[in-house]
PDB file of N, CA and C in Angstrom:
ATOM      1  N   UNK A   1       0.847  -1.178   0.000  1.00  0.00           N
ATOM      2  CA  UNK A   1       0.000   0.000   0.000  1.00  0.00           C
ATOM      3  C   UNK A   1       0.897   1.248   0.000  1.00  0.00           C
ATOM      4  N   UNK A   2       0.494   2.533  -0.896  1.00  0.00           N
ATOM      5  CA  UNK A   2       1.377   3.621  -1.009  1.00  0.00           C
ATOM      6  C   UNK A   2       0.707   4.056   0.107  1.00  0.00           C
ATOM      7  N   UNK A   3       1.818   4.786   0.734  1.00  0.00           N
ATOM      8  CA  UNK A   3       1.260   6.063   2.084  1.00  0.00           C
ATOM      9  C   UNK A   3       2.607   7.321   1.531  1.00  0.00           C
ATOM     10  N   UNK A   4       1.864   8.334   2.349  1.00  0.00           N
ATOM     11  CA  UNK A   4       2.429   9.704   2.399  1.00  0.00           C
ATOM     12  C   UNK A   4       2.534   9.892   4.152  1.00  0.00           C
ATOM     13  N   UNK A   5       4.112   9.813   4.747  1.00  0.00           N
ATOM     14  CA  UNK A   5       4.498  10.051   5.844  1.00  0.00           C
ATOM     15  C   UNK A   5       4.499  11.471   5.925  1.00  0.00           C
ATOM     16  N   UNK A   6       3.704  12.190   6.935  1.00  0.00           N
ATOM     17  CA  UNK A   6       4.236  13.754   7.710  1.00  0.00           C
ATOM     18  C   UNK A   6       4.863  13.814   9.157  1.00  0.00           C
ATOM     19  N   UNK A   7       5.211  12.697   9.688  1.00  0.00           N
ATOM     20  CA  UNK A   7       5.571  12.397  10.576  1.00  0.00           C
ATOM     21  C   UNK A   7       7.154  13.927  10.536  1.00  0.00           C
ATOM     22  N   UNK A   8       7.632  13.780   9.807  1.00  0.00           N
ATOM     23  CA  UNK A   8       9.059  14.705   9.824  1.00  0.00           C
ATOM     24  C   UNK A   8       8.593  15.861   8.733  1.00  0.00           C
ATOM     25  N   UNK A   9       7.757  16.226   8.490  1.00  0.00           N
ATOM     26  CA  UNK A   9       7.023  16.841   7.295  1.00  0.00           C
ATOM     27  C   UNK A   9       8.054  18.429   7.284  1.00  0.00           C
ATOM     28  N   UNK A  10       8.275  18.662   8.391  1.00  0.00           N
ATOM     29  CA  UNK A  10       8.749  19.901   8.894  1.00  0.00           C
ATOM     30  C   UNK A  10      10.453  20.134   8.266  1.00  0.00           C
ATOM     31  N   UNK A  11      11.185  19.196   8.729  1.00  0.00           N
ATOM     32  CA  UNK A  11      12.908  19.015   8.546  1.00  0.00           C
ATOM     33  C   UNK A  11      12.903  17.867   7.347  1.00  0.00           C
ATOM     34  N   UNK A  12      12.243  17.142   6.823  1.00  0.00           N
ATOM     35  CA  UNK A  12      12.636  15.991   5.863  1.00  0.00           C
ATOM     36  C   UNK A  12      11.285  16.350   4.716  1.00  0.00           C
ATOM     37  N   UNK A  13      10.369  16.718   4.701  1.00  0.00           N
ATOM     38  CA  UNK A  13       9.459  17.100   3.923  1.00  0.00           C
ATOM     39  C   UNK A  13       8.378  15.852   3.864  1.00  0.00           C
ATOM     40  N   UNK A  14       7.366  15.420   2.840  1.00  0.00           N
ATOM     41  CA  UNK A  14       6.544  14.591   3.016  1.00  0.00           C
ATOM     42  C   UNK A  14       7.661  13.094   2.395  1.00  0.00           C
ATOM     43  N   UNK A  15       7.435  12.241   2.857  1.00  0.00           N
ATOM     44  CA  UNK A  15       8.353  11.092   2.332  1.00  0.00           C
ATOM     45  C   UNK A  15       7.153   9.778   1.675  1.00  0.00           C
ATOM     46  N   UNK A  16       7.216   9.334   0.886  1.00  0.00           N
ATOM     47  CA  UNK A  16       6.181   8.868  -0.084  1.00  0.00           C
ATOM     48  C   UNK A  16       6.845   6.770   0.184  1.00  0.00           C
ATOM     49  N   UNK A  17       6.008   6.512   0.743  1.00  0.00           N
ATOM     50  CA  UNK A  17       6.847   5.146   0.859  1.00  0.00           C
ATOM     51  C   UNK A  17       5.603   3.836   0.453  1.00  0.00           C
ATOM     52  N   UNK A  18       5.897   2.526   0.828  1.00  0.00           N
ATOM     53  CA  UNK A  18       4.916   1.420   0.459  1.00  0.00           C
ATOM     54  C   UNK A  18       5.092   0.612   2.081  1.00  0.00           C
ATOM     55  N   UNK A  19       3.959  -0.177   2.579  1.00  0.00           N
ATOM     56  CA  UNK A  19       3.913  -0.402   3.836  1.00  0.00           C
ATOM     57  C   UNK A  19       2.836  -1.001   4.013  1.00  0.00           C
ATOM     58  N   UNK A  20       2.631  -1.453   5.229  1.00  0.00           N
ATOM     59  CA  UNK A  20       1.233  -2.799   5.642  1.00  0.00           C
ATOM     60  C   UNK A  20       1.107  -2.243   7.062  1.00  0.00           C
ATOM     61  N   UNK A  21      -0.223  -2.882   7.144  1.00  0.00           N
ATOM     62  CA  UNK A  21      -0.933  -2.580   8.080  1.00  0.00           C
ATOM     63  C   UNK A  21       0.071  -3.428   9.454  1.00  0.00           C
ATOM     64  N   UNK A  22       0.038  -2.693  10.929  1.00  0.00           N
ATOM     65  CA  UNK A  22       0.958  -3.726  11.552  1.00  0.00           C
ATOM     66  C   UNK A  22      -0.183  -4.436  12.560  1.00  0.00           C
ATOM     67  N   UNK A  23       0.521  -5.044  13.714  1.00  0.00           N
ATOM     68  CA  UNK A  23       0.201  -5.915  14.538  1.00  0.00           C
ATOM     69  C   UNK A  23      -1.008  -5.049  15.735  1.00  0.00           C
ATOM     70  N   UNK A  24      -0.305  -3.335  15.547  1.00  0.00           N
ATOM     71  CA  UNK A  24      -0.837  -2.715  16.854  1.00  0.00           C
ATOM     72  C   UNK A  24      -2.737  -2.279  16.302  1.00  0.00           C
ATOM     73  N   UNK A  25      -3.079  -2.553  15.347  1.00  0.00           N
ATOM     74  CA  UNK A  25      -4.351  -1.866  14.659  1.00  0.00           C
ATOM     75  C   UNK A  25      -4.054  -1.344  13.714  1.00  0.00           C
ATOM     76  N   UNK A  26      -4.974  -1.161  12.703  1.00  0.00           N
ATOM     77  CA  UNK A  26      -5.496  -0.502  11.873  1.00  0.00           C
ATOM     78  C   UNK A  26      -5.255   1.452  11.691  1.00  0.00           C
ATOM     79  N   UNK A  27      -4.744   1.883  12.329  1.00  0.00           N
ATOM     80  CA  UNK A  27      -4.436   3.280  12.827  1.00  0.00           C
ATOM     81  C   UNK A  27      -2.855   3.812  12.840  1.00  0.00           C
ATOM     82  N   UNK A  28      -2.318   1.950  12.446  1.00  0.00           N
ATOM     83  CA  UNK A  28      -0.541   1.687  12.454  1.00  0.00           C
ATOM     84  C   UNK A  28      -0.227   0.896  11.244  1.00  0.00           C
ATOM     85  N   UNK A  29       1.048   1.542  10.789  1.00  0.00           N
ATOM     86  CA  UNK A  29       1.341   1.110   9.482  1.00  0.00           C
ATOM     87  C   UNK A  29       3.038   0.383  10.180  1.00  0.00           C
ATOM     88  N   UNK A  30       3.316  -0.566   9.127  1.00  0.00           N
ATOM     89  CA  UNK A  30       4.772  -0.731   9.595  1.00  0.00           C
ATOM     90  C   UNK A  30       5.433  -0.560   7.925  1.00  0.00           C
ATOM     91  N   UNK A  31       6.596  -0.107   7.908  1.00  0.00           N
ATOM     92  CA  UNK A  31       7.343   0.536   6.954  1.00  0.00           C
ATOM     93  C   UNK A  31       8.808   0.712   7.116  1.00  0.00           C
ATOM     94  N   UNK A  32       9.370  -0.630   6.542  1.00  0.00           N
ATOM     95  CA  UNK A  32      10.738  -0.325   6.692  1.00  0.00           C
ATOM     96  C   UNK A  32      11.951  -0.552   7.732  1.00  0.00           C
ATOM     97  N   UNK A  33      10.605  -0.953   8.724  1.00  0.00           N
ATOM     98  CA  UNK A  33      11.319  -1.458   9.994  1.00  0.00           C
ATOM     99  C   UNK A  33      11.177  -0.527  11.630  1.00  0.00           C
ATOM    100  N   UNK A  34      10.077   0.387  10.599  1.00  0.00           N
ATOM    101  CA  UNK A  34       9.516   1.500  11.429  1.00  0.00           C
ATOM    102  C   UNK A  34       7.806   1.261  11.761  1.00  0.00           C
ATOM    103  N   UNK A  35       7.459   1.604  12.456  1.00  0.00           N
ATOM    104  CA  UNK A  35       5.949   2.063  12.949  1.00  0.00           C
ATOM    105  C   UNK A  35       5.327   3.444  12.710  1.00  0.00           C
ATOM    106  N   UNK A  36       4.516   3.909  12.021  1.00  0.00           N
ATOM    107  CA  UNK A  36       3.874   5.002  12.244  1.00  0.00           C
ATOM    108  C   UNK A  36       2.474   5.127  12.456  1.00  0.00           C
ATOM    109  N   UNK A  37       2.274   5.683  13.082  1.00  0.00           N
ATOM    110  CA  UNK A  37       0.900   5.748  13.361  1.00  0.00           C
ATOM    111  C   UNK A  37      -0.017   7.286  13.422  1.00  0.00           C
ATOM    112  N   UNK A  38      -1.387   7.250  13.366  1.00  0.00           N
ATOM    113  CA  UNK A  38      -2.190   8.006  13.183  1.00  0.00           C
ATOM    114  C   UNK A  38      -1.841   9.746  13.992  1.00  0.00           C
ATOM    115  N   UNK A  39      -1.620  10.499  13.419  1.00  0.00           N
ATOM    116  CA  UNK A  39      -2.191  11.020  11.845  1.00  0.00           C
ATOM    117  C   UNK A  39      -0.479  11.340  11.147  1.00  0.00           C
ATOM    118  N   UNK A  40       0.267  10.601  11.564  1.00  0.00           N
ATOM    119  CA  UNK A  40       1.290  10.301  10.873  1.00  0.00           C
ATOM    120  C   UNK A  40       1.351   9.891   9.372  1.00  0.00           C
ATOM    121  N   UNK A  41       0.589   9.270   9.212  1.00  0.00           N
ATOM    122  CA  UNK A  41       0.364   8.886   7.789  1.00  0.00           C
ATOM    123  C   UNK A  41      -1.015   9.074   6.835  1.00  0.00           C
ATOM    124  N   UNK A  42      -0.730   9.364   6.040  1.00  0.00           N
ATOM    125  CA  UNK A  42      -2.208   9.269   4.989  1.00  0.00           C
ATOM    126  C   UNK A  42      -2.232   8.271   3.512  1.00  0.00           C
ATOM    127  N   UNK A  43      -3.494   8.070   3.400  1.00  0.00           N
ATOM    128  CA  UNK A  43      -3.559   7.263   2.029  1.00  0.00           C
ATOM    129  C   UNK A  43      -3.448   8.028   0.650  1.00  0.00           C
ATOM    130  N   UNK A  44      -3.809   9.532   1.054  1.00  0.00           N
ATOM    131  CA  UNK A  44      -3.230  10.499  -0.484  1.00  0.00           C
ATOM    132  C   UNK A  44      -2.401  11.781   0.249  1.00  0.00           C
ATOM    133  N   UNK A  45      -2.172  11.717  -1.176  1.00  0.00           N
ATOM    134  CA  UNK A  45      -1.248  12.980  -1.024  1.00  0.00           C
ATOM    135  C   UNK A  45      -1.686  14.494  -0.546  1.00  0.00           C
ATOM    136  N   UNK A  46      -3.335  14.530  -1.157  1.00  0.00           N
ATOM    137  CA  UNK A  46      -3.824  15.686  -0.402  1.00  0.00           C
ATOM    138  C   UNK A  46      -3.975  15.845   0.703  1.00  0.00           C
ATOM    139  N   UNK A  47      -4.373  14.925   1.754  1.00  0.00           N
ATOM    140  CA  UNK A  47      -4.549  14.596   3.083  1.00  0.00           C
ATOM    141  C   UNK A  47      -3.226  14.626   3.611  1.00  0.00           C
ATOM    142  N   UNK A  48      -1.689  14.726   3.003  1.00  0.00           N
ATOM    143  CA  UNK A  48      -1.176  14.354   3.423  1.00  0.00           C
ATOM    144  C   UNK A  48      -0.283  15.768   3.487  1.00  0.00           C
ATOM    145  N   UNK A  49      -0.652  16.866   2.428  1.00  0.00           N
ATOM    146  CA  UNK A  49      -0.598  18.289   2.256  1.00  0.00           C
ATOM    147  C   UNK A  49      -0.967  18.923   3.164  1.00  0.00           C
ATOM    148  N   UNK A  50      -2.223  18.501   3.533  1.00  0.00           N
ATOM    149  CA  UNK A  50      -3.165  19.518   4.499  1.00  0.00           C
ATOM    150  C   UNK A  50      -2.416  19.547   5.972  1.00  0.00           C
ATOM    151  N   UNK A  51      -2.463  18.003   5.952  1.00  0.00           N
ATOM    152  CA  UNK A  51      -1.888  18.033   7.439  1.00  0.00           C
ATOM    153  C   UNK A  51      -0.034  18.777   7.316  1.00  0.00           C
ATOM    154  N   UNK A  52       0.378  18.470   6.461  1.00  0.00           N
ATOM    155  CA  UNK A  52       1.873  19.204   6.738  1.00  0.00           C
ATOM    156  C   UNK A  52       1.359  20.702   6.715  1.00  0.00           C
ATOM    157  N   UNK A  53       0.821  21.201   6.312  1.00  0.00           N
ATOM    158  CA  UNK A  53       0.225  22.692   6.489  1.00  0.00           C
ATOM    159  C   UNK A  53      -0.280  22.839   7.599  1.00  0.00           C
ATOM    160  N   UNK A  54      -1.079  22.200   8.559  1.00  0.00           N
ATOM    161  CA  UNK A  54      -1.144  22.365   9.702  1.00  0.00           C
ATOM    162  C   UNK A  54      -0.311  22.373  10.638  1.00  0.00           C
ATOM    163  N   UNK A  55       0.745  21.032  10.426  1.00  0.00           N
ATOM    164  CA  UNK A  55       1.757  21.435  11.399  1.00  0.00           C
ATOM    165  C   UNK A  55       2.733  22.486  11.192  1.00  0.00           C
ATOM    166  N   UNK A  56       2.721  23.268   9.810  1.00  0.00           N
ATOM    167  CA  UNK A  56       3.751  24.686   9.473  1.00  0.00           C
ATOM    168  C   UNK A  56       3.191  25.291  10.208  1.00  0.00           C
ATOM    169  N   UNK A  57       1.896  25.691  10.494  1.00  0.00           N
ATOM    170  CA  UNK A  57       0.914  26.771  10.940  1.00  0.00           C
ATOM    171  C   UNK A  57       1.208  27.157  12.162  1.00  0.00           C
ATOM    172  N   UNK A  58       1.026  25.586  12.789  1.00  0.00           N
ATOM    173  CA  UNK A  58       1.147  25.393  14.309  1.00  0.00           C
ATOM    174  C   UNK A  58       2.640  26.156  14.862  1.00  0.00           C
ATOM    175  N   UNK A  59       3.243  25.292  13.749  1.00  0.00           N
ATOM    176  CA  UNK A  59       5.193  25.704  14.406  1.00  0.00           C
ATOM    177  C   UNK A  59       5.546  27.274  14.305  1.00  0.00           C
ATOM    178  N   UNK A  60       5.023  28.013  13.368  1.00  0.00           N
ATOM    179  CA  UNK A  60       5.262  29.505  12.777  1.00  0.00           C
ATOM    180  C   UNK A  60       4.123  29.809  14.357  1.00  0.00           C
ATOM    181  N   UNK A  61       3.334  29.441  14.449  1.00  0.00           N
ATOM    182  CA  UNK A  61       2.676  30.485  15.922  1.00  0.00           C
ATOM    183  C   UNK A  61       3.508  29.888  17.594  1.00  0.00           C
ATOM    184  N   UNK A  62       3.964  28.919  17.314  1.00  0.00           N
ATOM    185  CA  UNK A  62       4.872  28.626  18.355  1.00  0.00           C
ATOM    186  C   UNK A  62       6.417  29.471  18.495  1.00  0.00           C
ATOM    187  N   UNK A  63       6.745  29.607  17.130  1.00  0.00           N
ATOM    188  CA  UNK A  63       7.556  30.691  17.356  1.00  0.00           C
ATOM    189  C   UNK A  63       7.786  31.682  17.651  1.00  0.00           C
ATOM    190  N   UNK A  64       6.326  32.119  17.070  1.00  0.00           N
ATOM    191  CA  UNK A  64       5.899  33.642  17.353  1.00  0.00           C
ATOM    192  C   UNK A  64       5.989  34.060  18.724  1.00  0.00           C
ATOM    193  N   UNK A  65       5.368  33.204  19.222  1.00  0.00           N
ATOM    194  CA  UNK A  65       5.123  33.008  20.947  1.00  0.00           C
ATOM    195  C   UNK A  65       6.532  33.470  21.560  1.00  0.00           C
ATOM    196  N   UNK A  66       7.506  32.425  21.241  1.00  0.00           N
ATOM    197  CA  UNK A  66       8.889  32.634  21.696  1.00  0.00           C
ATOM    198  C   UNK A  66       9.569  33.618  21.096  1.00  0.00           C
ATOM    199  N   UNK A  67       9.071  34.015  20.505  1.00  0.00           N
ATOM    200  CA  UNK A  67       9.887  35.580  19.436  1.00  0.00           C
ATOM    201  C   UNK A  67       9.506  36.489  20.650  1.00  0.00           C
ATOM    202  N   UNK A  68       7.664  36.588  20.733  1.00  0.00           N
ATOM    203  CA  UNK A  68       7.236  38.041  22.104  1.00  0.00           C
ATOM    204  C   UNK A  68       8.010  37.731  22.734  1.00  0.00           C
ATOM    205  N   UNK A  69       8.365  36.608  23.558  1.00  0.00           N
ATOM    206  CA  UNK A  69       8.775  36.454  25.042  1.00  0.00           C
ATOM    207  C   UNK A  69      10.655  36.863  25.260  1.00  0.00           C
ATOM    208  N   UNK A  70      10.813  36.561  24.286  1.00  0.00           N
ATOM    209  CA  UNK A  70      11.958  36.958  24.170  1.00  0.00           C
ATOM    210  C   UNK A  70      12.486  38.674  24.153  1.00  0.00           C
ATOM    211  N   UNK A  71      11.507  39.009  23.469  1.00  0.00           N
ATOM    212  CA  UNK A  71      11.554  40.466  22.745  1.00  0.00           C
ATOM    213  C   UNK A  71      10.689  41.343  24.170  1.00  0.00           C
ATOM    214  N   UNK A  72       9.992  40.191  25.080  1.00  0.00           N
ATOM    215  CA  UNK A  72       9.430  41.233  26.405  1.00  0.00           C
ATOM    216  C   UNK A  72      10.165  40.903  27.044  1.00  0.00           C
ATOM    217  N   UNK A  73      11.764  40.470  27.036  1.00  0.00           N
ATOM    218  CA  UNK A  73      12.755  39.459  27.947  1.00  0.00           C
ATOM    219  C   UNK A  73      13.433  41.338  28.515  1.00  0.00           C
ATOM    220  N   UNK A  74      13.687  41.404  29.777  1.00  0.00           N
ATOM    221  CA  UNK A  74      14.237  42.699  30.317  1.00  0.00           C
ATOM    222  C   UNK A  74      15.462  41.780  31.092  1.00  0.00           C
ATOM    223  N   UNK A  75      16.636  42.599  31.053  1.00  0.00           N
ATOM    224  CA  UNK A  75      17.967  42.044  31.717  1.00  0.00           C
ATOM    225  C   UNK A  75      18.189  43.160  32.664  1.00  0.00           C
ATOM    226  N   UNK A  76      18.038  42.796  34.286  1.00  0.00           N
ATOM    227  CA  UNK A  76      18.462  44.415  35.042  1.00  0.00           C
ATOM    228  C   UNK A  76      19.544  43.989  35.753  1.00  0.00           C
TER     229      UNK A  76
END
């Protein structure tokens, strides 16, 4: 079965691999000698877009966060 990994979507980009269902459920793929599991993986590529766009979203407002705190950081 083709899957689209976002597991590293961020530093390695989407990684496009072939894989079976494993031992732990239906929600877990094994691949390579690896495990991934839900929402680690998708069956297309669009689903598999969206979610790497969510986690950019997420990481760019986590930064942001640490950008204010930094930038309200006072040294006396």
């Amino acid at each position: 079965m083709k899957i689209f990994i976002t597991k590293y979507a961020l530093t390695r980009g989407i990684e496009e691999k072939y894989a079976f269902f494993g031992d732990v459920g239906i929600e877990s793929l094994c691949c390579e000698g690896k495990t991934y599991f839900s929402p680690d993986w998708h069956k297309t590529k669009q689903e598999a877009l969206e979610r790497a766009e969510q986690m950019r979203i997420k990481e760019i407002n986590r930064l942001l966060r640490r950008i204010k705190k930094l930038q309200n950081l006072k040294f006396e």
